[in-house]
Protein backbone atom coordinates (compact mmCIF):
# COMPACT_ATOMS: atom_id res chain seq x y z
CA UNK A 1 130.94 131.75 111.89
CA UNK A 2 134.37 133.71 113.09
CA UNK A 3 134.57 137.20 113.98
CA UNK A 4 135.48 139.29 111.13
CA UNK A 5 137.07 142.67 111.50
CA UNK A 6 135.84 144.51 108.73
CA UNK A 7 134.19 148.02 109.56
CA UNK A 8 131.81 149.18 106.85
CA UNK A 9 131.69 152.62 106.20
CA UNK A 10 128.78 155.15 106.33
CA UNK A 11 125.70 153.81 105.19
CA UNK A 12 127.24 150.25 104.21
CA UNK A 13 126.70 146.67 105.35
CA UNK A 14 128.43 143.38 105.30
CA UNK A 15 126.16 140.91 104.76
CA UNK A 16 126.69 136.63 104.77
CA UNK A 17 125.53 135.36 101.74
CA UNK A 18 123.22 132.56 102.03
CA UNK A 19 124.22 128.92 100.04
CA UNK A 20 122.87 128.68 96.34
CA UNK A 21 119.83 126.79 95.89
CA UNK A 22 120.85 122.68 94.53
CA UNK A 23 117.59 122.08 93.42
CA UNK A 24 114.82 123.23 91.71
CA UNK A 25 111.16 123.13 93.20
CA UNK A 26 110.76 120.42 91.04
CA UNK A 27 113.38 118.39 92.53
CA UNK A 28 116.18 118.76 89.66
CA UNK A 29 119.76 118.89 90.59
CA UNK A 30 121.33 122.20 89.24
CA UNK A 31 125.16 122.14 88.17
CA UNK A 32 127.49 124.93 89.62
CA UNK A 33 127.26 127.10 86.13
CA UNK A 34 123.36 126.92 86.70
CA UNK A 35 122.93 128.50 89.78
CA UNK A 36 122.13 132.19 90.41
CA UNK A 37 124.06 134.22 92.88
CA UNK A 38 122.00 134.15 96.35
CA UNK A 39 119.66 137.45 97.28
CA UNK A 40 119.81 136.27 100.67
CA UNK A 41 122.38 137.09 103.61
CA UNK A 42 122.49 137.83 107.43
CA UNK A 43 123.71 141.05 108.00
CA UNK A 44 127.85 140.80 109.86
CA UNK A 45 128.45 143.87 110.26
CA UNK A 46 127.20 147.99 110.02
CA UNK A 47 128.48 151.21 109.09
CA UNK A 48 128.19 153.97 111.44
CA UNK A 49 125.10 155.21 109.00
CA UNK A 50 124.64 158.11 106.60
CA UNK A 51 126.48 161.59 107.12
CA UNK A 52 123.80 163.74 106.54
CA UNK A 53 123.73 167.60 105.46
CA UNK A 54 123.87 168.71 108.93
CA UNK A 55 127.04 166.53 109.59
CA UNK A 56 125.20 164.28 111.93
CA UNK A 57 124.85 160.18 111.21
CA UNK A 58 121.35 159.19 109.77
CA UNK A 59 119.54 156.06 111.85
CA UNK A 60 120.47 152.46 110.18
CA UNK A 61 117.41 150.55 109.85
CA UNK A 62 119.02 147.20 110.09
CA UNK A 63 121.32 146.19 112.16
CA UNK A 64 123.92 142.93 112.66
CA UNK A 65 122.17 139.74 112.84
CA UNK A 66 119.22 140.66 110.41
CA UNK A 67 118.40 138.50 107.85
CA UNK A 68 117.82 140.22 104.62
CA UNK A 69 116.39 139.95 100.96
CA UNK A 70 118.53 142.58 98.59
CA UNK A 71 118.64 143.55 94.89
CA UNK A 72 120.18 140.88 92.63
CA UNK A 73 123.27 142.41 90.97
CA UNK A 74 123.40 145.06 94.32
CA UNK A 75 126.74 145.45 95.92
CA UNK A 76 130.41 144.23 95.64
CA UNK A 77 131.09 140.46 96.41
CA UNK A 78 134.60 140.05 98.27
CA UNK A 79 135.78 137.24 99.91
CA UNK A 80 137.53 137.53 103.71
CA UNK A 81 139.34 133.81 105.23
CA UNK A 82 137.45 131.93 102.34
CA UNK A 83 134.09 132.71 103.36
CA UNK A 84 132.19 135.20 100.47
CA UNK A 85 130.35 138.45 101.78
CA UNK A 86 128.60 141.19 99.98
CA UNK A 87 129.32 144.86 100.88
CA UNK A 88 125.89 146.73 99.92
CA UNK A 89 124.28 149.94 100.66
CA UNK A 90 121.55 150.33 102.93
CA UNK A 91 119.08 151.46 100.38
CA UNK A 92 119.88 148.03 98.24
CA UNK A 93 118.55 146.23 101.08
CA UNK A 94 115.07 145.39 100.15
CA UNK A 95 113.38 143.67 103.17
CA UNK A 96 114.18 142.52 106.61
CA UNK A 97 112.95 138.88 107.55
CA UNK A 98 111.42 138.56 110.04
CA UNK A 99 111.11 134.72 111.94
């Protein structure tokens, strides 16, 4: 994957989706219209975290390179050199996974 330059800001990621599923579990082939937008993604790139109250930055809890589960109509999808990312917020981020 290339280097992208894209800086989130405050609490915001940039997150890789991961590839629609082509199958089922059952083994049937589904058509483009069929498939559901991925919940899946490695994590590209961080903001600098939450400005908080005090005017200090509040501790991201993920960082670039985590792969992540997040909420299914969470963030903005844009698309940078052909390749499509998701811009979320920290808090849509649901789990971490962890191999």
């Amino acid at each position: 994957m290339a280097k992208v330059n894209v800086k989130p800001l405050d609490d915001r990621v940039l997150v890789s989706q991961c590839e629609a599923e082509e199958k089922t579990a059952g083994g049937i082939v589904l058509p483009d219209t069929a498939k559901e937008k991925p919940q899946r993604g490695k994590i590209v790139a961080t903001g600098p975290g939450k400005l908080l109250d005090s005017g200090e930055r509040g501790k991201m809890s993920v960082s670039t390179g985590d792969e992540v589960f997040y909420g299914k109509y969470a963030g903005s999808d844009v698309e940078i050199d052909g390749t499509k990312y998701v811009i979320l917020k920290e808090t849509d981020i649901l789990a971490i996974i962890d191999r």
